[in-house]
Protein backbone atom coordinates (compact mmCIF):
# COMPACT_ATOMS: atom_id res chain seq x y z
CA UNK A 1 76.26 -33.64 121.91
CA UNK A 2 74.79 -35.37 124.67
CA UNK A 3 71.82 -36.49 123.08
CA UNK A 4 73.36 -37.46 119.74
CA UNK A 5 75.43 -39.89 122.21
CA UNK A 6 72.67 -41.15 123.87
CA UNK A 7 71.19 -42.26 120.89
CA UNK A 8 74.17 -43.65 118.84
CA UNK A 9 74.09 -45.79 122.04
CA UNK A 10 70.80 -46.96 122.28
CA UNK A 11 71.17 -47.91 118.51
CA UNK A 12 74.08 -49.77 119.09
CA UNK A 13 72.97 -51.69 121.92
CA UNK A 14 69.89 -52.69 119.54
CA UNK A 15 72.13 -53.32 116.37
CA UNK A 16 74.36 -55.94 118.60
CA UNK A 17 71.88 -57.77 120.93
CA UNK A 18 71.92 -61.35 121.46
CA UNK A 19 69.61 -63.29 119.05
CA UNK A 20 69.25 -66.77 119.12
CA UNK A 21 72.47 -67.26 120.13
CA UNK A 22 73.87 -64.72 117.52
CA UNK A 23 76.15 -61.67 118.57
CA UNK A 24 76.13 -59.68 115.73
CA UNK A 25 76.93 -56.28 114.29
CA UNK A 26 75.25 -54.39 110.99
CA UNK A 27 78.57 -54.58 109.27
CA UNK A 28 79.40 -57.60 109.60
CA UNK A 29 75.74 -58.69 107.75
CA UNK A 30 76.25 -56.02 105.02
CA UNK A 31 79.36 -57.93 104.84
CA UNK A 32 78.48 -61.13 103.87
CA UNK A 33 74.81 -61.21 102.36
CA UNK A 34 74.68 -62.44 99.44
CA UNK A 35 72.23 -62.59 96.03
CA UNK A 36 71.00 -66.72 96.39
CA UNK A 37 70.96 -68.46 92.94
CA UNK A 38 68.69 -70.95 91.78
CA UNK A 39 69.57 -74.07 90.17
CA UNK A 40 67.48 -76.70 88.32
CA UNK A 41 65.22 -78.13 89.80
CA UNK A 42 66.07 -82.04 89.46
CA UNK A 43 65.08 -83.50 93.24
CA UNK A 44 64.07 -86.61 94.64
CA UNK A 45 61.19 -86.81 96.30
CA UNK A 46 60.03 -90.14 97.53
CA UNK A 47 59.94 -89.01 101.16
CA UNK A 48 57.86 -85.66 99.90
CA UNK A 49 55.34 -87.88 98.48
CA UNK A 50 54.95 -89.82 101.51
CA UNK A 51 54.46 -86.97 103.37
CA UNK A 52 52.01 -85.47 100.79
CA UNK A 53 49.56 -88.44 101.51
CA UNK A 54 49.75 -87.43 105.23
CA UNK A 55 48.49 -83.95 104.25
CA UNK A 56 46.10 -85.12 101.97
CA UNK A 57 44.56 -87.74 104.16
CA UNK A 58 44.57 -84.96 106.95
CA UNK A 59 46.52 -86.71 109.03
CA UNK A 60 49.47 -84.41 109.42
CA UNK A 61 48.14 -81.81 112.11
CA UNK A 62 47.82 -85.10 114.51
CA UNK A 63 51.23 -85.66 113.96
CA UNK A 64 52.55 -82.06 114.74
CA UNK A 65 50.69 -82.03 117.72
CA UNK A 66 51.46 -85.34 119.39
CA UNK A 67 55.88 -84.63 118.73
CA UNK A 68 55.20 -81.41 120.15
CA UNK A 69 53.11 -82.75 123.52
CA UNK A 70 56.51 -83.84 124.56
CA UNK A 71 57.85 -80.25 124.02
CA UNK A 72 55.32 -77.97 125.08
CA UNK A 73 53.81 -79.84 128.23
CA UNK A 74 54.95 -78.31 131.61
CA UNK A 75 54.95 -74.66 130.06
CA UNK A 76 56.94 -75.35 127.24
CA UNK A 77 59.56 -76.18 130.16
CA UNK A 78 59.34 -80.04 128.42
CA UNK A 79 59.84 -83.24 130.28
CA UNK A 80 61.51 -82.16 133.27
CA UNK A 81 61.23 -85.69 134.93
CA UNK A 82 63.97 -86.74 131.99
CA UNK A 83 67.82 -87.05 133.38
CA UNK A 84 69.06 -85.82 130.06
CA UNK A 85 68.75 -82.77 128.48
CA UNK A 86 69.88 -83.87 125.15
CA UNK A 87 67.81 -86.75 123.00
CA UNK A 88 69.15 -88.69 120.47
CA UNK A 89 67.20 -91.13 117.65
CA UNK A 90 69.77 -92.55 115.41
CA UNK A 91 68.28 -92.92 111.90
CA UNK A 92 69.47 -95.25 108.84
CA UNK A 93 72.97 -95.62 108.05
CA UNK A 94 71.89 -94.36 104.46
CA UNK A 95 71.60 -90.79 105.33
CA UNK A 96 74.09 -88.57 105.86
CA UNK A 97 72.52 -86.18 107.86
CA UNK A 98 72.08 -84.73 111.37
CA UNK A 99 69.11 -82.44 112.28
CA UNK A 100 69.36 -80.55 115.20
CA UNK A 101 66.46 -78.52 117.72
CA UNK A 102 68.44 -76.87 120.43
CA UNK A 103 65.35 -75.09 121.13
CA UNK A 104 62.30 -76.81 121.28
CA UNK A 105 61.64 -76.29 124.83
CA UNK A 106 62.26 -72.96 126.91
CA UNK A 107 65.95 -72.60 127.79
CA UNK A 108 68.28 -70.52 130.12
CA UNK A 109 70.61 -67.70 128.48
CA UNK A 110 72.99 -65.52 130.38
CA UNK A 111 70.37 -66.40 133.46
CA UNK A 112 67.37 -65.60 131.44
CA UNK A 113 64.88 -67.95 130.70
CA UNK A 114 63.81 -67.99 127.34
CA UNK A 115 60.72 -68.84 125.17
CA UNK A 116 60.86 -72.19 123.53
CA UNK A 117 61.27 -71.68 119.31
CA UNK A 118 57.46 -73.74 119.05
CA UNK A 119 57.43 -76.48 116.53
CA UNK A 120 61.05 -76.53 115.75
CA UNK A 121 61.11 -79.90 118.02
CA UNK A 122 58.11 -81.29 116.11
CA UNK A 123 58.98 -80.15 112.31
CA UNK A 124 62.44 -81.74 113.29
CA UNK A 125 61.14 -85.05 114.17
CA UNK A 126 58.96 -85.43 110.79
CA UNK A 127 61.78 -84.45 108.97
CA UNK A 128 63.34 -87.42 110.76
CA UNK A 129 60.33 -89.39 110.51
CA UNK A 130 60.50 -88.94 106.57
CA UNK A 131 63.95 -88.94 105.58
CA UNK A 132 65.42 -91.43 108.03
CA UNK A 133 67.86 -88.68 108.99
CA UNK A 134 69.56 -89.14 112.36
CA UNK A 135 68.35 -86.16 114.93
CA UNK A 136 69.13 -84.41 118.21
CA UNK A 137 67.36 -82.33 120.09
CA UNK A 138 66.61 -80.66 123.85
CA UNK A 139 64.42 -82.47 125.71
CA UNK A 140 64.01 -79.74 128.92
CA UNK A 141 64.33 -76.90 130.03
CA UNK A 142 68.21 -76.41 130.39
CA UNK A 143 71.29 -74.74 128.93
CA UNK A 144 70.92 -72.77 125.82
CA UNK A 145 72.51 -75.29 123.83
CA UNK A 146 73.28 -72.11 120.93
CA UNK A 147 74.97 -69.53 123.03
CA UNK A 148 77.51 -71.70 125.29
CA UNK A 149 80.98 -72.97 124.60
CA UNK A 150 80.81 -76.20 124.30
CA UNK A 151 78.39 -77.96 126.44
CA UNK A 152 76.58 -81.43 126.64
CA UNK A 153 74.44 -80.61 123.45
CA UNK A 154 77.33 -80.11 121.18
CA UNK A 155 79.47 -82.96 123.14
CA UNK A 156 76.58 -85.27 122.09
CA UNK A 157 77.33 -84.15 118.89
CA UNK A 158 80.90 -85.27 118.40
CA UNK A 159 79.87 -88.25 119.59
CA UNK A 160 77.10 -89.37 117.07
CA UNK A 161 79.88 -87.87 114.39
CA UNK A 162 82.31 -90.66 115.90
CA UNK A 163 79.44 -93.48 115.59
CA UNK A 164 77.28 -92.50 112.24
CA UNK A 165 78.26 -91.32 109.29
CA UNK A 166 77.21 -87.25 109.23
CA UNK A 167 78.11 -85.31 105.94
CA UNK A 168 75.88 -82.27 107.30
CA UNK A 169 74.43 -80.83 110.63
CA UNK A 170 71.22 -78.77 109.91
CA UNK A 171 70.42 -76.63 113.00
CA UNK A 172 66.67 -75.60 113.47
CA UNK A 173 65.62 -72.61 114.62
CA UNK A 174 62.62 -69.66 115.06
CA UNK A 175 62.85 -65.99 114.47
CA UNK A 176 59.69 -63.92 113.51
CA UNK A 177 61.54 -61.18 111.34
CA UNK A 178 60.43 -59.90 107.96
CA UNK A 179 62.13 -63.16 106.23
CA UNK A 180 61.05 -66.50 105.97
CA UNK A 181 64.23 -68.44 106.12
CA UNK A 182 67.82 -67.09 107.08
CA UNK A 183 70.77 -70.13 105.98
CA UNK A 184 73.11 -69.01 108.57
CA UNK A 185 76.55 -70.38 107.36
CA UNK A 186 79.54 -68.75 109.28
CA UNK A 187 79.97 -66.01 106.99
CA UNK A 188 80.08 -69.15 103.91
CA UNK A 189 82.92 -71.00 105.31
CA UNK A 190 80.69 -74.04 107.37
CA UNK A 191 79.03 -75.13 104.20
CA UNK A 192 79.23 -75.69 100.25
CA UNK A 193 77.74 -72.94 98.84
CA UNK A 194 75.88 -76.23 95.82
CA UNK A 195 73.94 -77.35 98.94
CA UNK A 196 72.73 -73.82 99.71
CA UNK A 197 71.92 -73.19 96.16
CA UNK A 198 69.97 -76.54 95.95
CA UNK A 199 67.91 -75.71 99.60
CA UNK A 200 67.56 -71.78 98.41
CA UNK A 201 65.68 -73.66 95.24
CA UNK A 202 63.75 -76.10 96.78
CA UNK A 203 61.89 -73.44 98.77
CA UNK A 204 61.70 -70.94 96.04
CA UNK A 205 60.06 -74.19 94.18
CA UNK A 206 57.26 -74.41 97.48
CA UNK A 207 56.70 -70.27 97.13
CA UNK A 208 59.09 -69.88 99.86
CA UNK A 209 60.90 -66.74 98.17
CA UNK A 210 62.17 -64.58 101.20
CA UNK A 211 65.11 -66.40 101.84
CA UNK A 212 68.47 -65.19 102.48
CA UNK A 213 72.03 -66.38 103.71
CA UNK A 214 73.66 -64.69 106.75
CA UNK A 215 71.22 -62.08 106.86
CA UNK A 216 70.97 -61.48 110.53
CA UNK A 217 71.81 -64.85 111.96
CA UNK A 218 74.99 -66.12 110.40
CA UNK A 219 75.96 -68.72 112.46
CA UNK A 220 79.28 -67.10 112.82
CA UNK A 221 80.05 -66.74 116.74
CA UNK A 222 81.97 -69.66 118.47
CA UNK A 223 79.03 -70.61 120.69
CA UNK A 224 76.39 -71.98 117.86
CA UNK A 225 75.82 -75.53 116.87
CA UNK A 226 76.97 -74.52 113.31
CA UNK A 227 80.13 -72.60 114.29
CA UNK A 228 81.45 -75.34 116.17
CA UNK A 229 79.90 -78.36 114.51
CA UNK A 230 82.28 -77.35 111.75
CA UNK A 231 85.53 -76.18 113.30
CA UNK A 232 85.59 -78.29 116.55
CA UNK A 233 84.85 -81.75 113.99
CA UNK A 234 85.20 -80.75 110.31
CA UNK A 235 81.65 -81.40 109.63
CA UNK A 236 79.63 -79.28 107.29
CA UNK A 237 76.81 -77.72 109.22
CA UNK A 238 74.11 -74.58 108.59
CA UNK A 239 71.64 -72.62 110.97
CA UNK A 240 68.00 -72.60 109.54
CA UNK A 241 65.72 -69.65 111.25
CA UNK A 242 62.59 -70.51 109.95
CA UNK A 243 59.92 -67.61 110.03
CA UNK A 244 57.22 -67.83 112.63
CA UNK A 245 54.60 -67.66 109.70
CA UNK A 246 56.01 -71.62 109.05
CA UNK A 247 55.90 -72.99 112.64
CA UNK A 248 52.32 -72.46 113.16
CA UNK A 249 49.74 -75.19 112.18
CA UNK A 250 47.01 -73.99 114.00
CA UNK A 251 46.54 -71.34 112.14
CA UNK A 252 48.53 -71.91 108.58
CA UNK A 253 48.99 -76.06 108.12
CA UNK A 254 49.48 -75.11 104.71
CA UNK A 255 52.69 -72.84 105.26
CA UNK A 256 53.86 -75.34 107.48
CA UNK A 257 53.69 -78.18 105.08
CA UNK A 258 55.28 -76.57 102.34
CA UNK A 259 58.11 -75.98 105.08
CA UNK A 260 58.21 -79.27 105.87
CA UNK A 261 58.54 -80.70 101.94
CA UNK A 262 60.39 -78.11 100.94
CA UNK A 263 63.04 -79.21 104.13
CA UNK A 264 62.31 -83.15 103.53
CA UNK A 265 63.37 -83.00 99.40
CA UNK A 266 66.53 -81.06 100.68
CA UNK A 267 67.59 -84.11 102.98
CA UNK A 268 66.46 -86.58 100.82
CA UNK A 269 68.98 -84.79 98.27
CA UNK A 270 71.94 -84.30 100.26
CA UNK A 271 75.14 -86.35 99.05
């Protein structure tokens, strides 16, 4: 009896750790993953095609590297001479959307320091660069802007919802699970399920097929940007955990383009 105790602890404790922010249990994903439809593909994709000449003139690894320099210098601890944790670049009026890296530098968690989600700041910032999409992100090492109660990082949010227009938050993250993308989405009560239908396609389109919603990161605990983007200001937010495999030019530009466009055309296609 002992030992059957010992273990139905140990798998507990592994079932509900703390990932990226996420407190989760096996029932509640069982719960509330779901079969992802595709629609038809009917897209715009002017800012994919600008970003397609950037690949093809090999000018896009450049660009990776120099957004994350800021990021990744001082031990991925970022720009620690900066006053403010939180940056902000405001992008046209004509886009509706927020992007959001919490975690492109290391960050403290319940004490811990932990490792930086690499080229989440960098893939955020092209997005931005190629959609016009307004974006926030963490400049230094700091508070885990995805596993506190409020906090500057989300305050900073309400605010650029008071001055731009924001129809969606999309919150980047890393994992390096046996998925490529998890759409975290509160348990499908922070977003439309059209505009997860629409992103699920898009990648599916770019051979981005292991995709799931709220498989293991749902979004669904009060401390993530998504959870509280949507029921502290009424905003329609999701949490991207974008596979490893897609975060790492060095070795797979390729896989990280096709992330990139496939994340671009969504944008670009949000109304």
């Amino acid at each position: 009896m002992e030992i059957r105790y010992v273990i139905v602890l140990i798998l507990t404790v592994l079932v509900a750790g703390c990932w990226g922010g996420e407190r989760e249990t096996i029932q509640q994903n069982m719960d509330h993953i779901k079969e992802l439809e595709l629609v038809d593909y009917n897209f715009s994709e002017m800012g994919a095609g600008k970003l397609e000449e950037t690949y093809k003139n090999n000018e896009l690894e450049s660009k990776i590297f120099a957004y994350e320099k800021r990021f990744s210098q001082n031990n991925y601890k970022g720009a620690m001479g900066v006053d403010d944790q939180v940056g902000f670049i405001a992008g046209s009026e004509e886009v509706n959307v927020l992007i959001s890296a919490p975690h492109t530098t290391r960050h403290v968690r319940d004490k811990d320091l932990k490792a930086a989600e690499i080229n989440t700041g960098a893939m955020a910032h092209l997005i931005q660069e190629y959609t016009g999409a307004h974006l926030i992100f963490n400049t230094h090492k700091g508070e885990d802007a995805n596993d506190v109660l409020g906090g500057k990082y989300k305050e900073k949010i309400g605010e650029i919802i008071e001055e731009h227009t924001i129809g969606l938050v999309i919150d980047l993250h890393g994992q390096d699970r046996s998925f490529d993308v998890d759409i975290g989405t509160d348990d499908g009560d922070s977003v439309r399920e059209e505009w997860v239908r629409q992103l699920y396609t898009i990648l599916h389109h770019h051979g981005i097929e292991h995709v799931y919603e709220n498989h293991t990161f749902s979004a669904s605990h009060p401390v993530t940007v998504t959870h509280h983007t949507w029921n502290e200001y009424g905003i329609e937010a999701m949490q991207l955990e974008i596979n490893s495999d897609f975060r790492d030019p060095d070795n797979n530009l390729k896989s990280f383009y096709d992330m990139l466009s496939s994340l671009v055309i969504f944008v670009e296609n949000v109304e």
